[in-house]
Protein backbone atom coordinates (compact mmCIF):
# COMPACT_ATOMS: atom_id res chain seq x y z
CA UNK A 1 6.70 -53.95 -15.80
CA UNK A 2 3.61 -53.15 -14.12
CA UNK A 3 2.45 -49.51 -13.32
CA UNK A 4 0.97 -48.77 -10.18
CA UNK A 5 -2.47 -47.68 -9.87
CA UNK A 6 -3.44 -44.30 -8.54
CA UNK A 7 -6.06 -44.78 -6.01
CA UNK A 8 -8.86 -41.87 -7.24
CA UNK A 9 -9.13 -40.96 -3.88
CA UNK A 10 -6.10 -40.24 -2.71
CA UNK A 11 -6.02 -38.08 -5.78
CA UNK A 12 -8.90 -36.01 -5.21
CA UNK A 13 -7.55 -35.58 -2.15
CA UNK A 14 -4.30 -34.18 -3.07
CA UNK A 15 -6.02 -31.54 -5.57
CA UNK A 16 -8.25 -30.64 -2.46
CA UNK A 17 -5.68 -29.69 -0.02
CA UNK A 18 -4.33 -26.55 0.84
CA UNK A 19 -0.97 -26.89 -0.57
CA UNK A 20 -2.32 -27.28 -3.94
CA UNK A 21 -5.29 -24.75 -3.96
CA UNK A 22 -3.87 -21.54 -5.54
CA UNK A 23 -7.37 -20.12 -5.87
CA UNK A 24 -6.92 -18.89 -2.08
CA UNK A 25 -3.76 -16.82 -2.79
CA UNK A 26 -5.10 -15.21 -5.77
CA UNK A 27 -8.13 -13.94 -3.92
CA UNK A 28 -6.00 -12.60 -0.79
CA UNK A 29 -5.71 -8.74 -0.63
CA UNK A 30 -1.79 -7.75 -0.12
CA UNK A 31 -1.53 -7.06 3.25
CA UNK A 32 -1.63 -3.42 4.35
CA UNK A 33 1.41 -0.79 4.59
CA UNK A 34 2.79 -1.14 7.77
CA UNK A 35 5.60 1.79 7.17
CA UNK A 36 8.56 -0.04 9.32
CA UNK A 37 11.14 0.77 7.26
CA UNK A 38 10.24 4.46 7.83
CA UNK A 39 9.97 3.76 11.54
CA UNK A 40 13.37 2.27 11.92
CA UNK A 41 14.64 5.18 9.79
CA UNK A 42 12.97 7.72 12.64
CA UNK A 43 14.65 5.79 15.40
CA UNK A 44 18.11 8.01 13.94
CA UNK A 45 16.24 11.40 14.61
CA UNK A 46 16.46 12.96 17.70
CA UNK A 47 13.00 12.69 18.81
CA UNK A 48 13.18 9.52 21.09
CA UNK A 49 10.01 9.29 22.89
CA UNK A 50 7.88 10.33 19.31
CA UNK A 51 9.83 7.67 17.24
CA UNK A 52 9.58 4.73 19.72
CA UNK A 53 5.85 5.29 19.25
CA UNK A 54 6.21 5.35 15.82
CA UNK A 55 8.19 1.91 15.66
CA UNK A 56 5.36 0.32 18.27
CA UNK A 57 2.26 1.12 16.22
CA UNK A 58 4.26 -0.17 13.17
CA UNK A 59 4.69 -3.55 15.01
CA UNK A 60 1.69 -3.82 16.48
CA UNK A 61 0.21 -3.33 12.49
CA UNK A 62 1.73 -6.43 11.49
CA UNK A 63 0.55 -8.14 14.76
CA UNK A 64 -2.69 -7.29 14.14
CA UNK A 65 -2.87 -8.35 10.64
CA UNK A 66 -1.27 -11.90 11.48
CA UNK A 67 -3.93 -11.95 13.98
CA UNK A 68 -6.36 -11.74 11.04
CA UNK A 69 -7.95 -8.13 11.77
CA UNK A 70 -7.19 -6.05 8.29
CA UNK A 71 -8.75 -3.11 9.28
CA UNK A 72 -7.37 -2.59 12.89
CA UNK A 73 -3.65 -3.23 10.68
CA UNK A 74 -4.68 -0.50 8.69
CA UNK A 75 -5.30 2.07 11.29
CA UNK A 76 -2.22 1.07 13.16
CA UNK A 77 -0.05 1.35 9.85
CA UNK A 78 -1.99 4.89 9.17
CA UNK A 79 -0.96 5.91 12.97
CA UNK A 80 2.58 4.95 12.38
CA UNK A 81 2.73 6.84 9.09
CA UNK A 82 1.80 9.96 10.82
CA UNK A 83 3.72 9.40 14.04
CA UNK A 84 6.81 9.12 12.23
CA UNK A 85 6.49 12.12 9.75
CA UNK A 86 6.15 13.69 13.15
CA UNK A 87 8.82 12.47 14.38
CA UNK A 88 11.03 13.42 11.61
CA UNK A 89 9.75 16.65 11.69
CA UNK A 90 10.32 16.77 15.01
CA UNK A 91 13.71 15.84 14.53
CA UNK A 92 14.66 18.36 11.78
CA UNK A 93 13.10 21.26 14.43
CA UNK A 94 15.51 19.92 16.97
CA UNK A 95 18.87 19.69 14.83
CA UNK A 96 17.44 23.17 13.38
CA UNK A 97 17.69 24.68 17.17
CA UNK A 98 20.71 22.69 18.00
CA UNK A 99 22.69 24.00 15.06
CA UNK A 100 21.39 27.65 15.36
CA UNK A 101 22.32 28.11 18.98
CA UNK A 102 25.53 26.35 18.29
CA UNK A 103 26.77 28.42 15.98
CA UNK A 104 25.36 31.83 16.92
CA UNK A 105 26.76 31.50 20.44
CA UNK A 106 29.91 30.57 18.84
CA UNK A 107 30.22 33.91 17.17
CA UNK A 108 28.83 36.35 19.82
């Protein structure tokens, strides 16, 4: 039985290729917060126009790094972040009123 011969070529070319080269990966930053689980989770306050907002800049942060621009992902990840703790607190203000007019025009 014979073995086949490796061309060295088509070797070097196989530990060139991308698919192969885990030097790239290890040198890649993780990619910045993009806080959509905390946007979705704002979309259940009552604060619709301040949570949509919220969920947008979140999307458009993970567009943006696919896209390749870091830093823009950042600032649209930072924007969400503070949209949506508005939004929540937003939301806590409203069920706040909601529930204090409820219940102290239910007594009077």
């Amino acid at each position: 039985m014979s073995h086949p011969v490796v061309n060295a070529d088509v070797k070097s070319a196989l530990d060139n290729s991308p698919e192969t080269d885990i030097r790239d990966e290890a040198q890649q930053a993780p990619p910045p917060k993009n806080y959509l689980l905390l946007a979705i989770f704002t979309c259940f306050c009552p604060a619709y126009p301040v949570n949509i907002v919220a969920l947008v800049f979140s999307v458009m942060s993970i567009s943006s790094y696919n896209q390749g621009d870091r830093e823009g992902a950042e600032r649209l990840g930072r924007n969400a972040k503070w949209v949506a703790m508005a939004s929540v607190i937003i939301g806590l203000l409203v069920i706040a009123i909601y529930c204090t007019v409820h219940f102290t025009t239910l007594l009077s």
